[in-house]
C-alpha atoms as a PDB file:
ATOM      1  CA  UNK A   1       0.000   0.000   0.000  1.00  0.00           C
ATOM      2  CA  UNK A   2       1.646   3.231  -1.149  1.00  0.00           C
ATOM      3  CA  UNK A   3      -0.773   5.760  -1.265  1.00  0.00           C
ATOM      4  CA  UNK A   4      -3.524   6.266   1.565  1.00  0.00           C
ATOM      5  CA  UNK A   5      -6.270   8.340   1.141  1.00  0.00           C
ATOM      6  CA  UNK A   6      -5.577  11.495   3.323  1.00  0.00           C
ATOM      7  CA  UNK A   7      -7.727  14.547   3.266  1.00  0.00           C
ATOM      8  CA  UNK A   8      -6.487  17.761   1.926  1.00  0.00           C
ATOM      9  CA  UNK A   9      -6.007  19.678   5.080  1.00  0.00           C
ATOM     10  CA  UNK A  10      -7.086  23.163   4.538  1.00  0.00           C
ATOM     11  CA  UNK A  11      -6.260  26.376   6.826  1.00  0.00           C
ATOM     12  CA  UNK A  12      -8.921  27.753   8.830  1.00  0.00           C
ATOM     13  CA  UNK A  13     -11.119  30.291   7.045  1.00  0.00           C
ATOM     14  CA  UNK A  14      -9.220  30.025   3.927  1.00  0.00           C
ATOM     15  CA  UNK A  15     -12.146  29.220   1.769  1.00  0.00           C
ATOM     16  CA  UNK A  16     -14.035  32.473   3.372  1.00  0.00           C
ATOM     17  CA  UNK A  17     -11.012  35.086   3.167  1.00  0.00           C
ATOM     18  CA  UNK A  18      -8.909  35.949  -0.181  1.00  0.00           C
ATOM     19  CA  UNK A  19      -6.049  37.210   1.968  1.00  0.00           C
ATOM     20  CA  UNK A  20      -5.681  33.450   3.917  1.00  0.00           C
ATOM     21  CA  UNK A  21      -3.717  30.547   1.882  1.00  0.00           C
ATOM     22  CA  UNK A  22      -4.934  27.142   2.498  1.00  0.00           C
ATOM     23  CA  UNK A  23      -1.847  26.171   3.854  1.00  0.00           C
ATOM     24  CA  UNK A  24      -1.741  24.401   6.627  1.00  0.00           C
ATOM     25  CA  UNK A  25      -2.148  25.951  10.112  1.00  0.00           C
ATOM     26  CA  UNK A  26      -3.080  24.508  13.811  1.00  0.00           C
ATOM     27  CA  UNK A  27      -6.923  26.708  14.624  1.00  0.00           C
ATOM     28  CA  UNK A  28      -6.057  28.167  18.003  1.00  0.00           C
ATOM     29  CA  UNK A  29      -9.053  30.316  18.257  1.00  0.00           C
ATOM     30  CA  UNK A  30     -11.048  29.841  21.926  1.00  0.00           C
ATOM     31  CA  UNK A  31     -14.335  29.334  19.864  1.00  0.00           C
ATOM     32  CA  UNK A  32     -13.160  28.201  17.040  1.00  0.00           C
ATOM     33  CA  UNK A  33     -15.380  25.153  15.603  1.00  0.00           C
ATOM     34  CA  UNK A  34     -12.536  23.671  13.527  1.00  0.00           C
ATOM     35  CA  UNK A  35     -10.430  23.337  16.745  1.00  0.00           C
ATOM     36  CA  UNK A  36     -12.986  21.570  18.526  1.00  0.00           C
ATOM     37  CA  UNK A  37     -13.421  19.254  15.644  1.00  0.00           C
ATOM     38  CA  UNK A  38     -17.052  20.096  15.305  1.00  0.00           C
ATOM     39  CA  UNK A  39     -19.403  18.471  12.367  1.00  0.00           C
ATOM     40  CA  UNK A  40     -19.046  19.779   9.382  1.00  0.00           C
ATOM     41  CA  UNK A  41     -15.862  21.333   9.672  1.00  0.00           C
ATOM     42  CA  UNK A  42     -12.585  20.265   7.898  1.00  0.00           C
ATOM     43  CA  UNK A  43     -10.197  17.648   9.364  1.00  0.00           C
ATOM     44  CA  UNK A  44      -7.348  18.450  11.140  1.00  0.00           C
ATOM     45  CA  UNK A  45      -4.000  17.309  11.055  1.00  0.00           C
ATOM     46  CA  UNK A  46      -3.467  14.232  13.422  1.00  0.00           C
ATOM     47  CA  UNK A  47      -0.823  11.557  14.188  1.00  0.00           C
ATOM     48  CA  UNK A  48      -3.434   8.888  12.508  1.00  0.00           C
ATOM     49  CA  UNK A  49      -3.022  10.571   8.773  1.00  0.00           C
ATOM     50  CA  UNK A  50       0.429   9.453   9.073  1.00  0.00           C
ATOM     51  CA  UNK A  51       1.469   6.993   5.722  1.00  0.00           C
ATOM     52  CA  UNK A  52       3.235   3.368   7.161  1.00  0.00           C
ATOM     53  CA  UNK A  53       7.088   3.300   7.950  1.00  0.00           C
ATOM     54  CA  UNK A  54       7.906   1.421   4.891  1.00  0.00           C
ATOM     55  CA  UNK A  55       6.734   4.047   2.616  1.00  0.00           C
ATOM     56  CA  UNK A  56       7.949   6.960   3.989  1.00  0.00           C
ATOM     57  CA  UNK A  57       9.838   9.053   2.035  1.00  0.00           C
ATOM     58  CA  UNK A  58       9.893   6.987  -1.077  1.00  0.00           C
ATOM     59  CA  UNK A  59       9.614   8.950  -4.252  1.00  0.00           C
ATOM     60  CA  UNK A  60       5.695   8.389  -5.630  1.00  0.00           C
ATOM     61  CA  UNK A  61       6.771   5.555  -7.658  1.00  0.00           C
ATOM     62  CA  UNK A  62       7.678   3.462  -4.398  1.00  0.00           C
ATOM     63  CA  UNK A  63      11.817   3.502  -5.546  1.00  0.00           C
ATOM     64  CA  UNK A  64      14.336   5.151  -3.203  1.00  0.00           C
ATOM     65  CA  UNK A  65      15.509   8.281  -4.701  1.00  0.00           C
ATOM     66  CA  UNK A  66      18.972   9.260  -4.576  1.00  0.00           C
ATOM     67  CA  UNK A  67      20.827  12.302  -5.700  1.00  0.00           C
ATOM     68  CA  UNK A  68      23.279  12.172  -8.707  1.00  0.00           C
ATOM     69  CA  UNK A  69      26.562  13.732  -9.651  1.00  0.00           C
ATOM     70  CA  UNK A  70      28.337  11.541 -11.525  1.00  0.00           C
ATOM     71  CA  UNK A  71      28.138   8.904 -14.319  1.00  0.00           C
ATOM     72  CA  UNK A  72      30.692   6.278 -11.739  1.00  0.00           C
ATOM     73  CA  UNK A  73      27.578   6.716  -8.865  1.00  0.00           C
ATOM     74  CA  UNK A  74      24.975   4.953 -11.558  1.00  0.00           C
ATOM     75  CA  UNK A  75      26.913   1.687 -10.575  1.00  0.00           C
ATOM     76  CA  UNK A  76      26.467   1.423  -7.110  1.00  0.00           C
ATOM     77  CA  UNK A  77      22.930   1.911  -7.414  1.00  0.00           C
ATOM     78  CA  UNK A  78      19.916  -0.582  -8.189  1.00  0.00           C
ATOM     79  CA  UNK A  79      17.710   0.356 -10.834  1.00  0.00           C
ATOM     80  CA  UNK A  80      15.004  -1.990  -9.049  1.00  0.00           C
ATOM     81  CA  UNK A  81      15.302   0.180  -5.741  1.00  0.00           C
ATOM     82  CA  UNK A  82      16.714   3.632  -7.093  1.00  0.00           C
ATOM     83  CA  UNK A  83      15.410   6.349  -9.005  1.00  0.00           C
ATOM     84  CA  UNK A  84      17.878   8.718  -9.758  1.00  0.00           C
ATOM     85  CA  UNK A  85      17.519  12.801  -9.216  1.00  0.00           C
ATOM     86  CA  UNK A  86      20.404  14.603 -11.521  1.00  0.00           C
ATOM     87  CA  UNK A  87      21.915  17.411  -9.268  1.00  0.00           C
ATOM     88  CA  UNK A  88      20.664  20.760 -10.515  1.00  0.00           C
ATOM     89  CA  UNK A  89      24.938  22.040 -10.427  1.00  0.00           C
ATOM     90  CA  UNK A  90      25.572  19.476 -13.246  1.00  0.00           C
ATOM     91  CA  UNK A  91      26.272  20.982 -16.626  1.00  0.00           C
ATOM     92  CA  UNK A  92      24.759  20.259 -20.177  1.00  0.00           C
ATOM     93  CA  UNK A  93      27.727  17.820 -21.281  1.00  0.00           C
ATOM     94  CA  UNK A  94      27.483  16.049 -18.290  1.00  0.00           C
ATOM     95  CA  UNK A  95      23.807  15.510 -17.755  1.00  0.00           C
ATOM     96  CA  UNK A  96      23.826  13.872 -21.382  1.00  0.00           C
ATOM     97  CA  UNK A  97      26.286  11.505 -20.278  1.00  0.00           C
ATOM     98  CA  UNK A  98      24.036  10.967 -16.799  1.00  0.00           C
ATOM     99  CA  UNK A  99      21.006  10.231 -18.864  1.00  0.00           C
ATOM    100  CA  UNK A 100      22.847   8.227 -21.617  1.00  0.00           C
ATOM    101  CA  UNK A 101      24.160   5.865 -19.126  1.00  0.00           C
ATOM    102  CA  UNK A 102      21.018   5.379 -16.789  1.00  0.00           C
ATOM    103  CA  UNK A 103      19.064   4.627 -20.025  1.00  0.00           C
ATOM    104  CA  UNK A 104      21.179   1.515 -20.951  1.00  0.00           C
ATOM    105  CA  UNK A 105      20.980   0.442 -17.003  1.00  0.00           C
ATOM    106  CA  UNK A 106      17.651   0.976 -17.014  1.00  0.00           C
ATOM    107  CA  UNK A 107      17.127   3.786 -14.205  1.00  0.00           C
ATOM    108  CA  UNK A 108      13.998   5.981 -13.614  1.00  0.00           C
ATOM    109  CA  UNK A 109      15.086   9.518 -13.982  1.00  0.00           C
ATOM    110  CA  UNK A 110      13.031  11.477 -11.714  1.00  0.00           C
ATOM    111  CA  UNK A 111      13.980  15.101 -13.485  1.00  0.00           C
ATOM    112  CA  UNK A 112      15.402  13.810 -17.151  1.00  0.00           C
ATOM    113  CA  UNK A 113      14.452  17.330 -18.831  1.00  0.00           C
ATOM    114  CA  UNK A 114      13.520  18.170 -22.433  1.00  0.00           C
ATOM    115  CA  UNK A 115      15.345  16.050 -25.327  1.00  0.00           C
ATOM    116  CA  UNK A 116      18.113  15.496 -22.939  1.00  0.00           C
ATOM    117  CA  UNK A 117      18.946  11.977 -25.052  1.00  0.00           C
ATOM    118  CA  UNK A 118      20.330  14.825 -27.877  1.00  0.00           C
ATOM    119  CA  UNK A 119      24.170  15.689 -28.138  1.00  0.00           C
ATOM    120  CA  UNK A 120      24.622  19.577 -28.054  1.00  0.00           C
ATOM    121  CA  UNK A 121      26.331  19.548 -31.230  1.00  0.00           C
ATOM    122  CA  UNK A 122      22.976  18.343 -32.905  1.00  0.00           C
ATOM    123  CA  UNK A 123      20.829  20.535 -31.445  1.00  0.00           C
ATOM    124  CA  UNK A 124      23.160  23.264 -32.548  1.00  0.00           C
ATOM    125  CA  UNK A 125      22.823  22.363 -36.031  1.00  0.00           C
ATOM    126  CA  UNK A 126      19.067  21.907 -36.520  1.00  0.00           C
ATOM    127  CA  UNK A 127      18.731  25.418 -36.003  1.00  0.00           C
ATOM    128  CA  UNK A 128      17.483  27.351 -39.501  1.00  0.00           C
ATOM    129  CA  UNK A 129      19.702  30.576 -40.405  1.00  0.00           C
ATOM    130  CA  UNK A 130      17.060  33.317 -39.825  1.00  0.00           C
ATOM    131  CA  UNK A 131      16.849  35.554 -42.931  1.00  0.00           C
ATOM    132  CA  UNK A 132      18.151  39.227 -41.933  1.00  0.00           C
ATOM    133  CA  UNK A 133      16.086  41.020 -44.847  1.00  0.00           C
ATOM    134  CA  UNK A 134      12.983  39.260 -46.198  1.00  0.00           C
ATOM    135  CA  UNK A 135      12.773  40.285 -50.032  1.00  0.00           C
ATOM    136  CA  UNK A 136      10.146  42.612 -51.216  1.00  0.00           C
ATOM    137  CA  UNK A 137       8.233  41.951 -54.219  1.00  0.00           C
ATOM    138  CA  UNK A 138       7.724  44.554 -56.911  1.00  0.00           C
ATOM    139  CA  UNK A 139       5.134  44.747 -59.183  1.00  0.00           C
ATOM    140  CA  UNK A 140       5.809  42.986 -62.296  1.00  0.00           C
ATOM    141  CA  UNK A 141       4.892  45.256 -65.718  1.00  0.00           C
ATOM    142  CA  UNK A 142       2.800  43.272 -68.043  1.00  0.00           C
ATOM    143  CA  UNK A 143       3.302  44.614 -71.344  1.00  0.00           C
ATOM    144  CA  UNK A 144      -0.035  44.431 -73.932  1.00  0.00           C
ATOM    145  CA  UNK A 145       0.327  44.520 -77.354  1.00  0.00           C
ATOM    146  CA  UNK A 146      -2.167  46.937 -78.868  1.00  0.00           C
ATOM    147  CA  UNK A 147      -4.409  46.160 -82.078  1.00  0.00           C
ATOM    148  CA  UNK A 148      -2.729  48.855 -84.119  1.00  0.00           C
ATOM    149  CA  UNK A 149       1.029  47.732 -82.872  1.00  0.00           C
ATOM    150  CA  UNK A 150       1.562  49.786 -80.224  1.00  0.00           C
ATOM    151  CA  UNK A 151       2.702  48.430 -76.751  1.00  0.00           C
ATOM    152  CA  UNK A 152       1.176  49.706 -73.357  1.00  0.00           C
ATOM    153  CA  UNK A 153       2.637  49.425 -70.453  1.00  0.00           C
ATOM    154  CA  UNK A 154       0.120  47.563 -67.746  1.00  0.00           C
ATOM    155  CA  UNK A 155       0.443  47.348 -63.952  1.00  0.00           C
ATOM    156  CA  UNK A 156      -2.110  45.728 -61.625  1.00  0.00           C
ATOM    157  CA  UNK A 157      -4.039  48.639 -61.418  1.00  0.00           C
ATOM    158  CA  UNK A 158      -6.466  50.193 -64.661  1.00  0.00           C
ATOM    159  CA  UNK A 159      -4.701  52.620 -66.162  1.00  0.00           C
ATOM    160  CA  UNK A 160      -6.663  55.431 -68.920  1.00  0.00           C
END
């Protein structure tokens, strides 16, 4: 059992007020209904919510997560316990080689990012030249040989 169904415990008066956030925080009030746990009211928080000892702090997926720097720390790890986190302080070179590597093992990559699979020298490449100057087309002059021989000169527009 990973997930229990908990309530989502709301502040006190933080569906009435704006200025409130529904963060949790313990009603102190002397009358207050929510403190005395009164029908009607929301929950509070109490030690019986609490999720069982074998699940705590597992990542949602029910794998042990665990913080990585290096490509050399992907083989001490499990992929059928771990998931892996990629430290935030690890470059673009090396987070391809992170996510390269955990791939062929097999790991869950709890933040893998967008097209990280890509070398930068690819990505670099893809990219379209953008025009400076986009041409402008001129009005081409269609020329209209008269009955008596004469040319005339016509643009788009009727000219008399």
């Amino acid at each position: 059992m990973m997930k229990s169904s908990k309530p989502e415990f709301k502040r006190q008066e933080s569906w009435r007020y704006r200025r409130v956030a529904e963060n949790w925080r313990r009603p102190r009030g002397v009358t207050s209904k929510m403190r005395k746990e009164e029908s009607g009211f929301p929950p509070k928080v109490k030690v019986g919510y609490g999720s069982i000892a074998s699940a705590r702090g597992l990542h949602p997926r029910g794998l042990v997560e665990h913080l990585v720097w290096r490509e050399s720390e992907l083989e001490k790890l499990d992929a059928k316990i771990h998931i892996i986190r990629i430290a935030a302080r690890v470059g673009e070179r090396k987070r391809i080689g992170i996510v390269a590597k955990a791939k062929e093992q097999n790991f869950h990559i709890a933040n893998p990012g967008k097209g990280e699979s890509r070398p930068v020298a690819e990505r670099v490449e893809e990219r379209e030249p953008v025009p400076t100057e986009t041409p402008v087309e001129e009005p081409t002059e269609q020329v209209e040989v008269a009955e008596d021989g004469e040319e005339e000169s016509v643009t788009g527009e009727d000219s008399e």
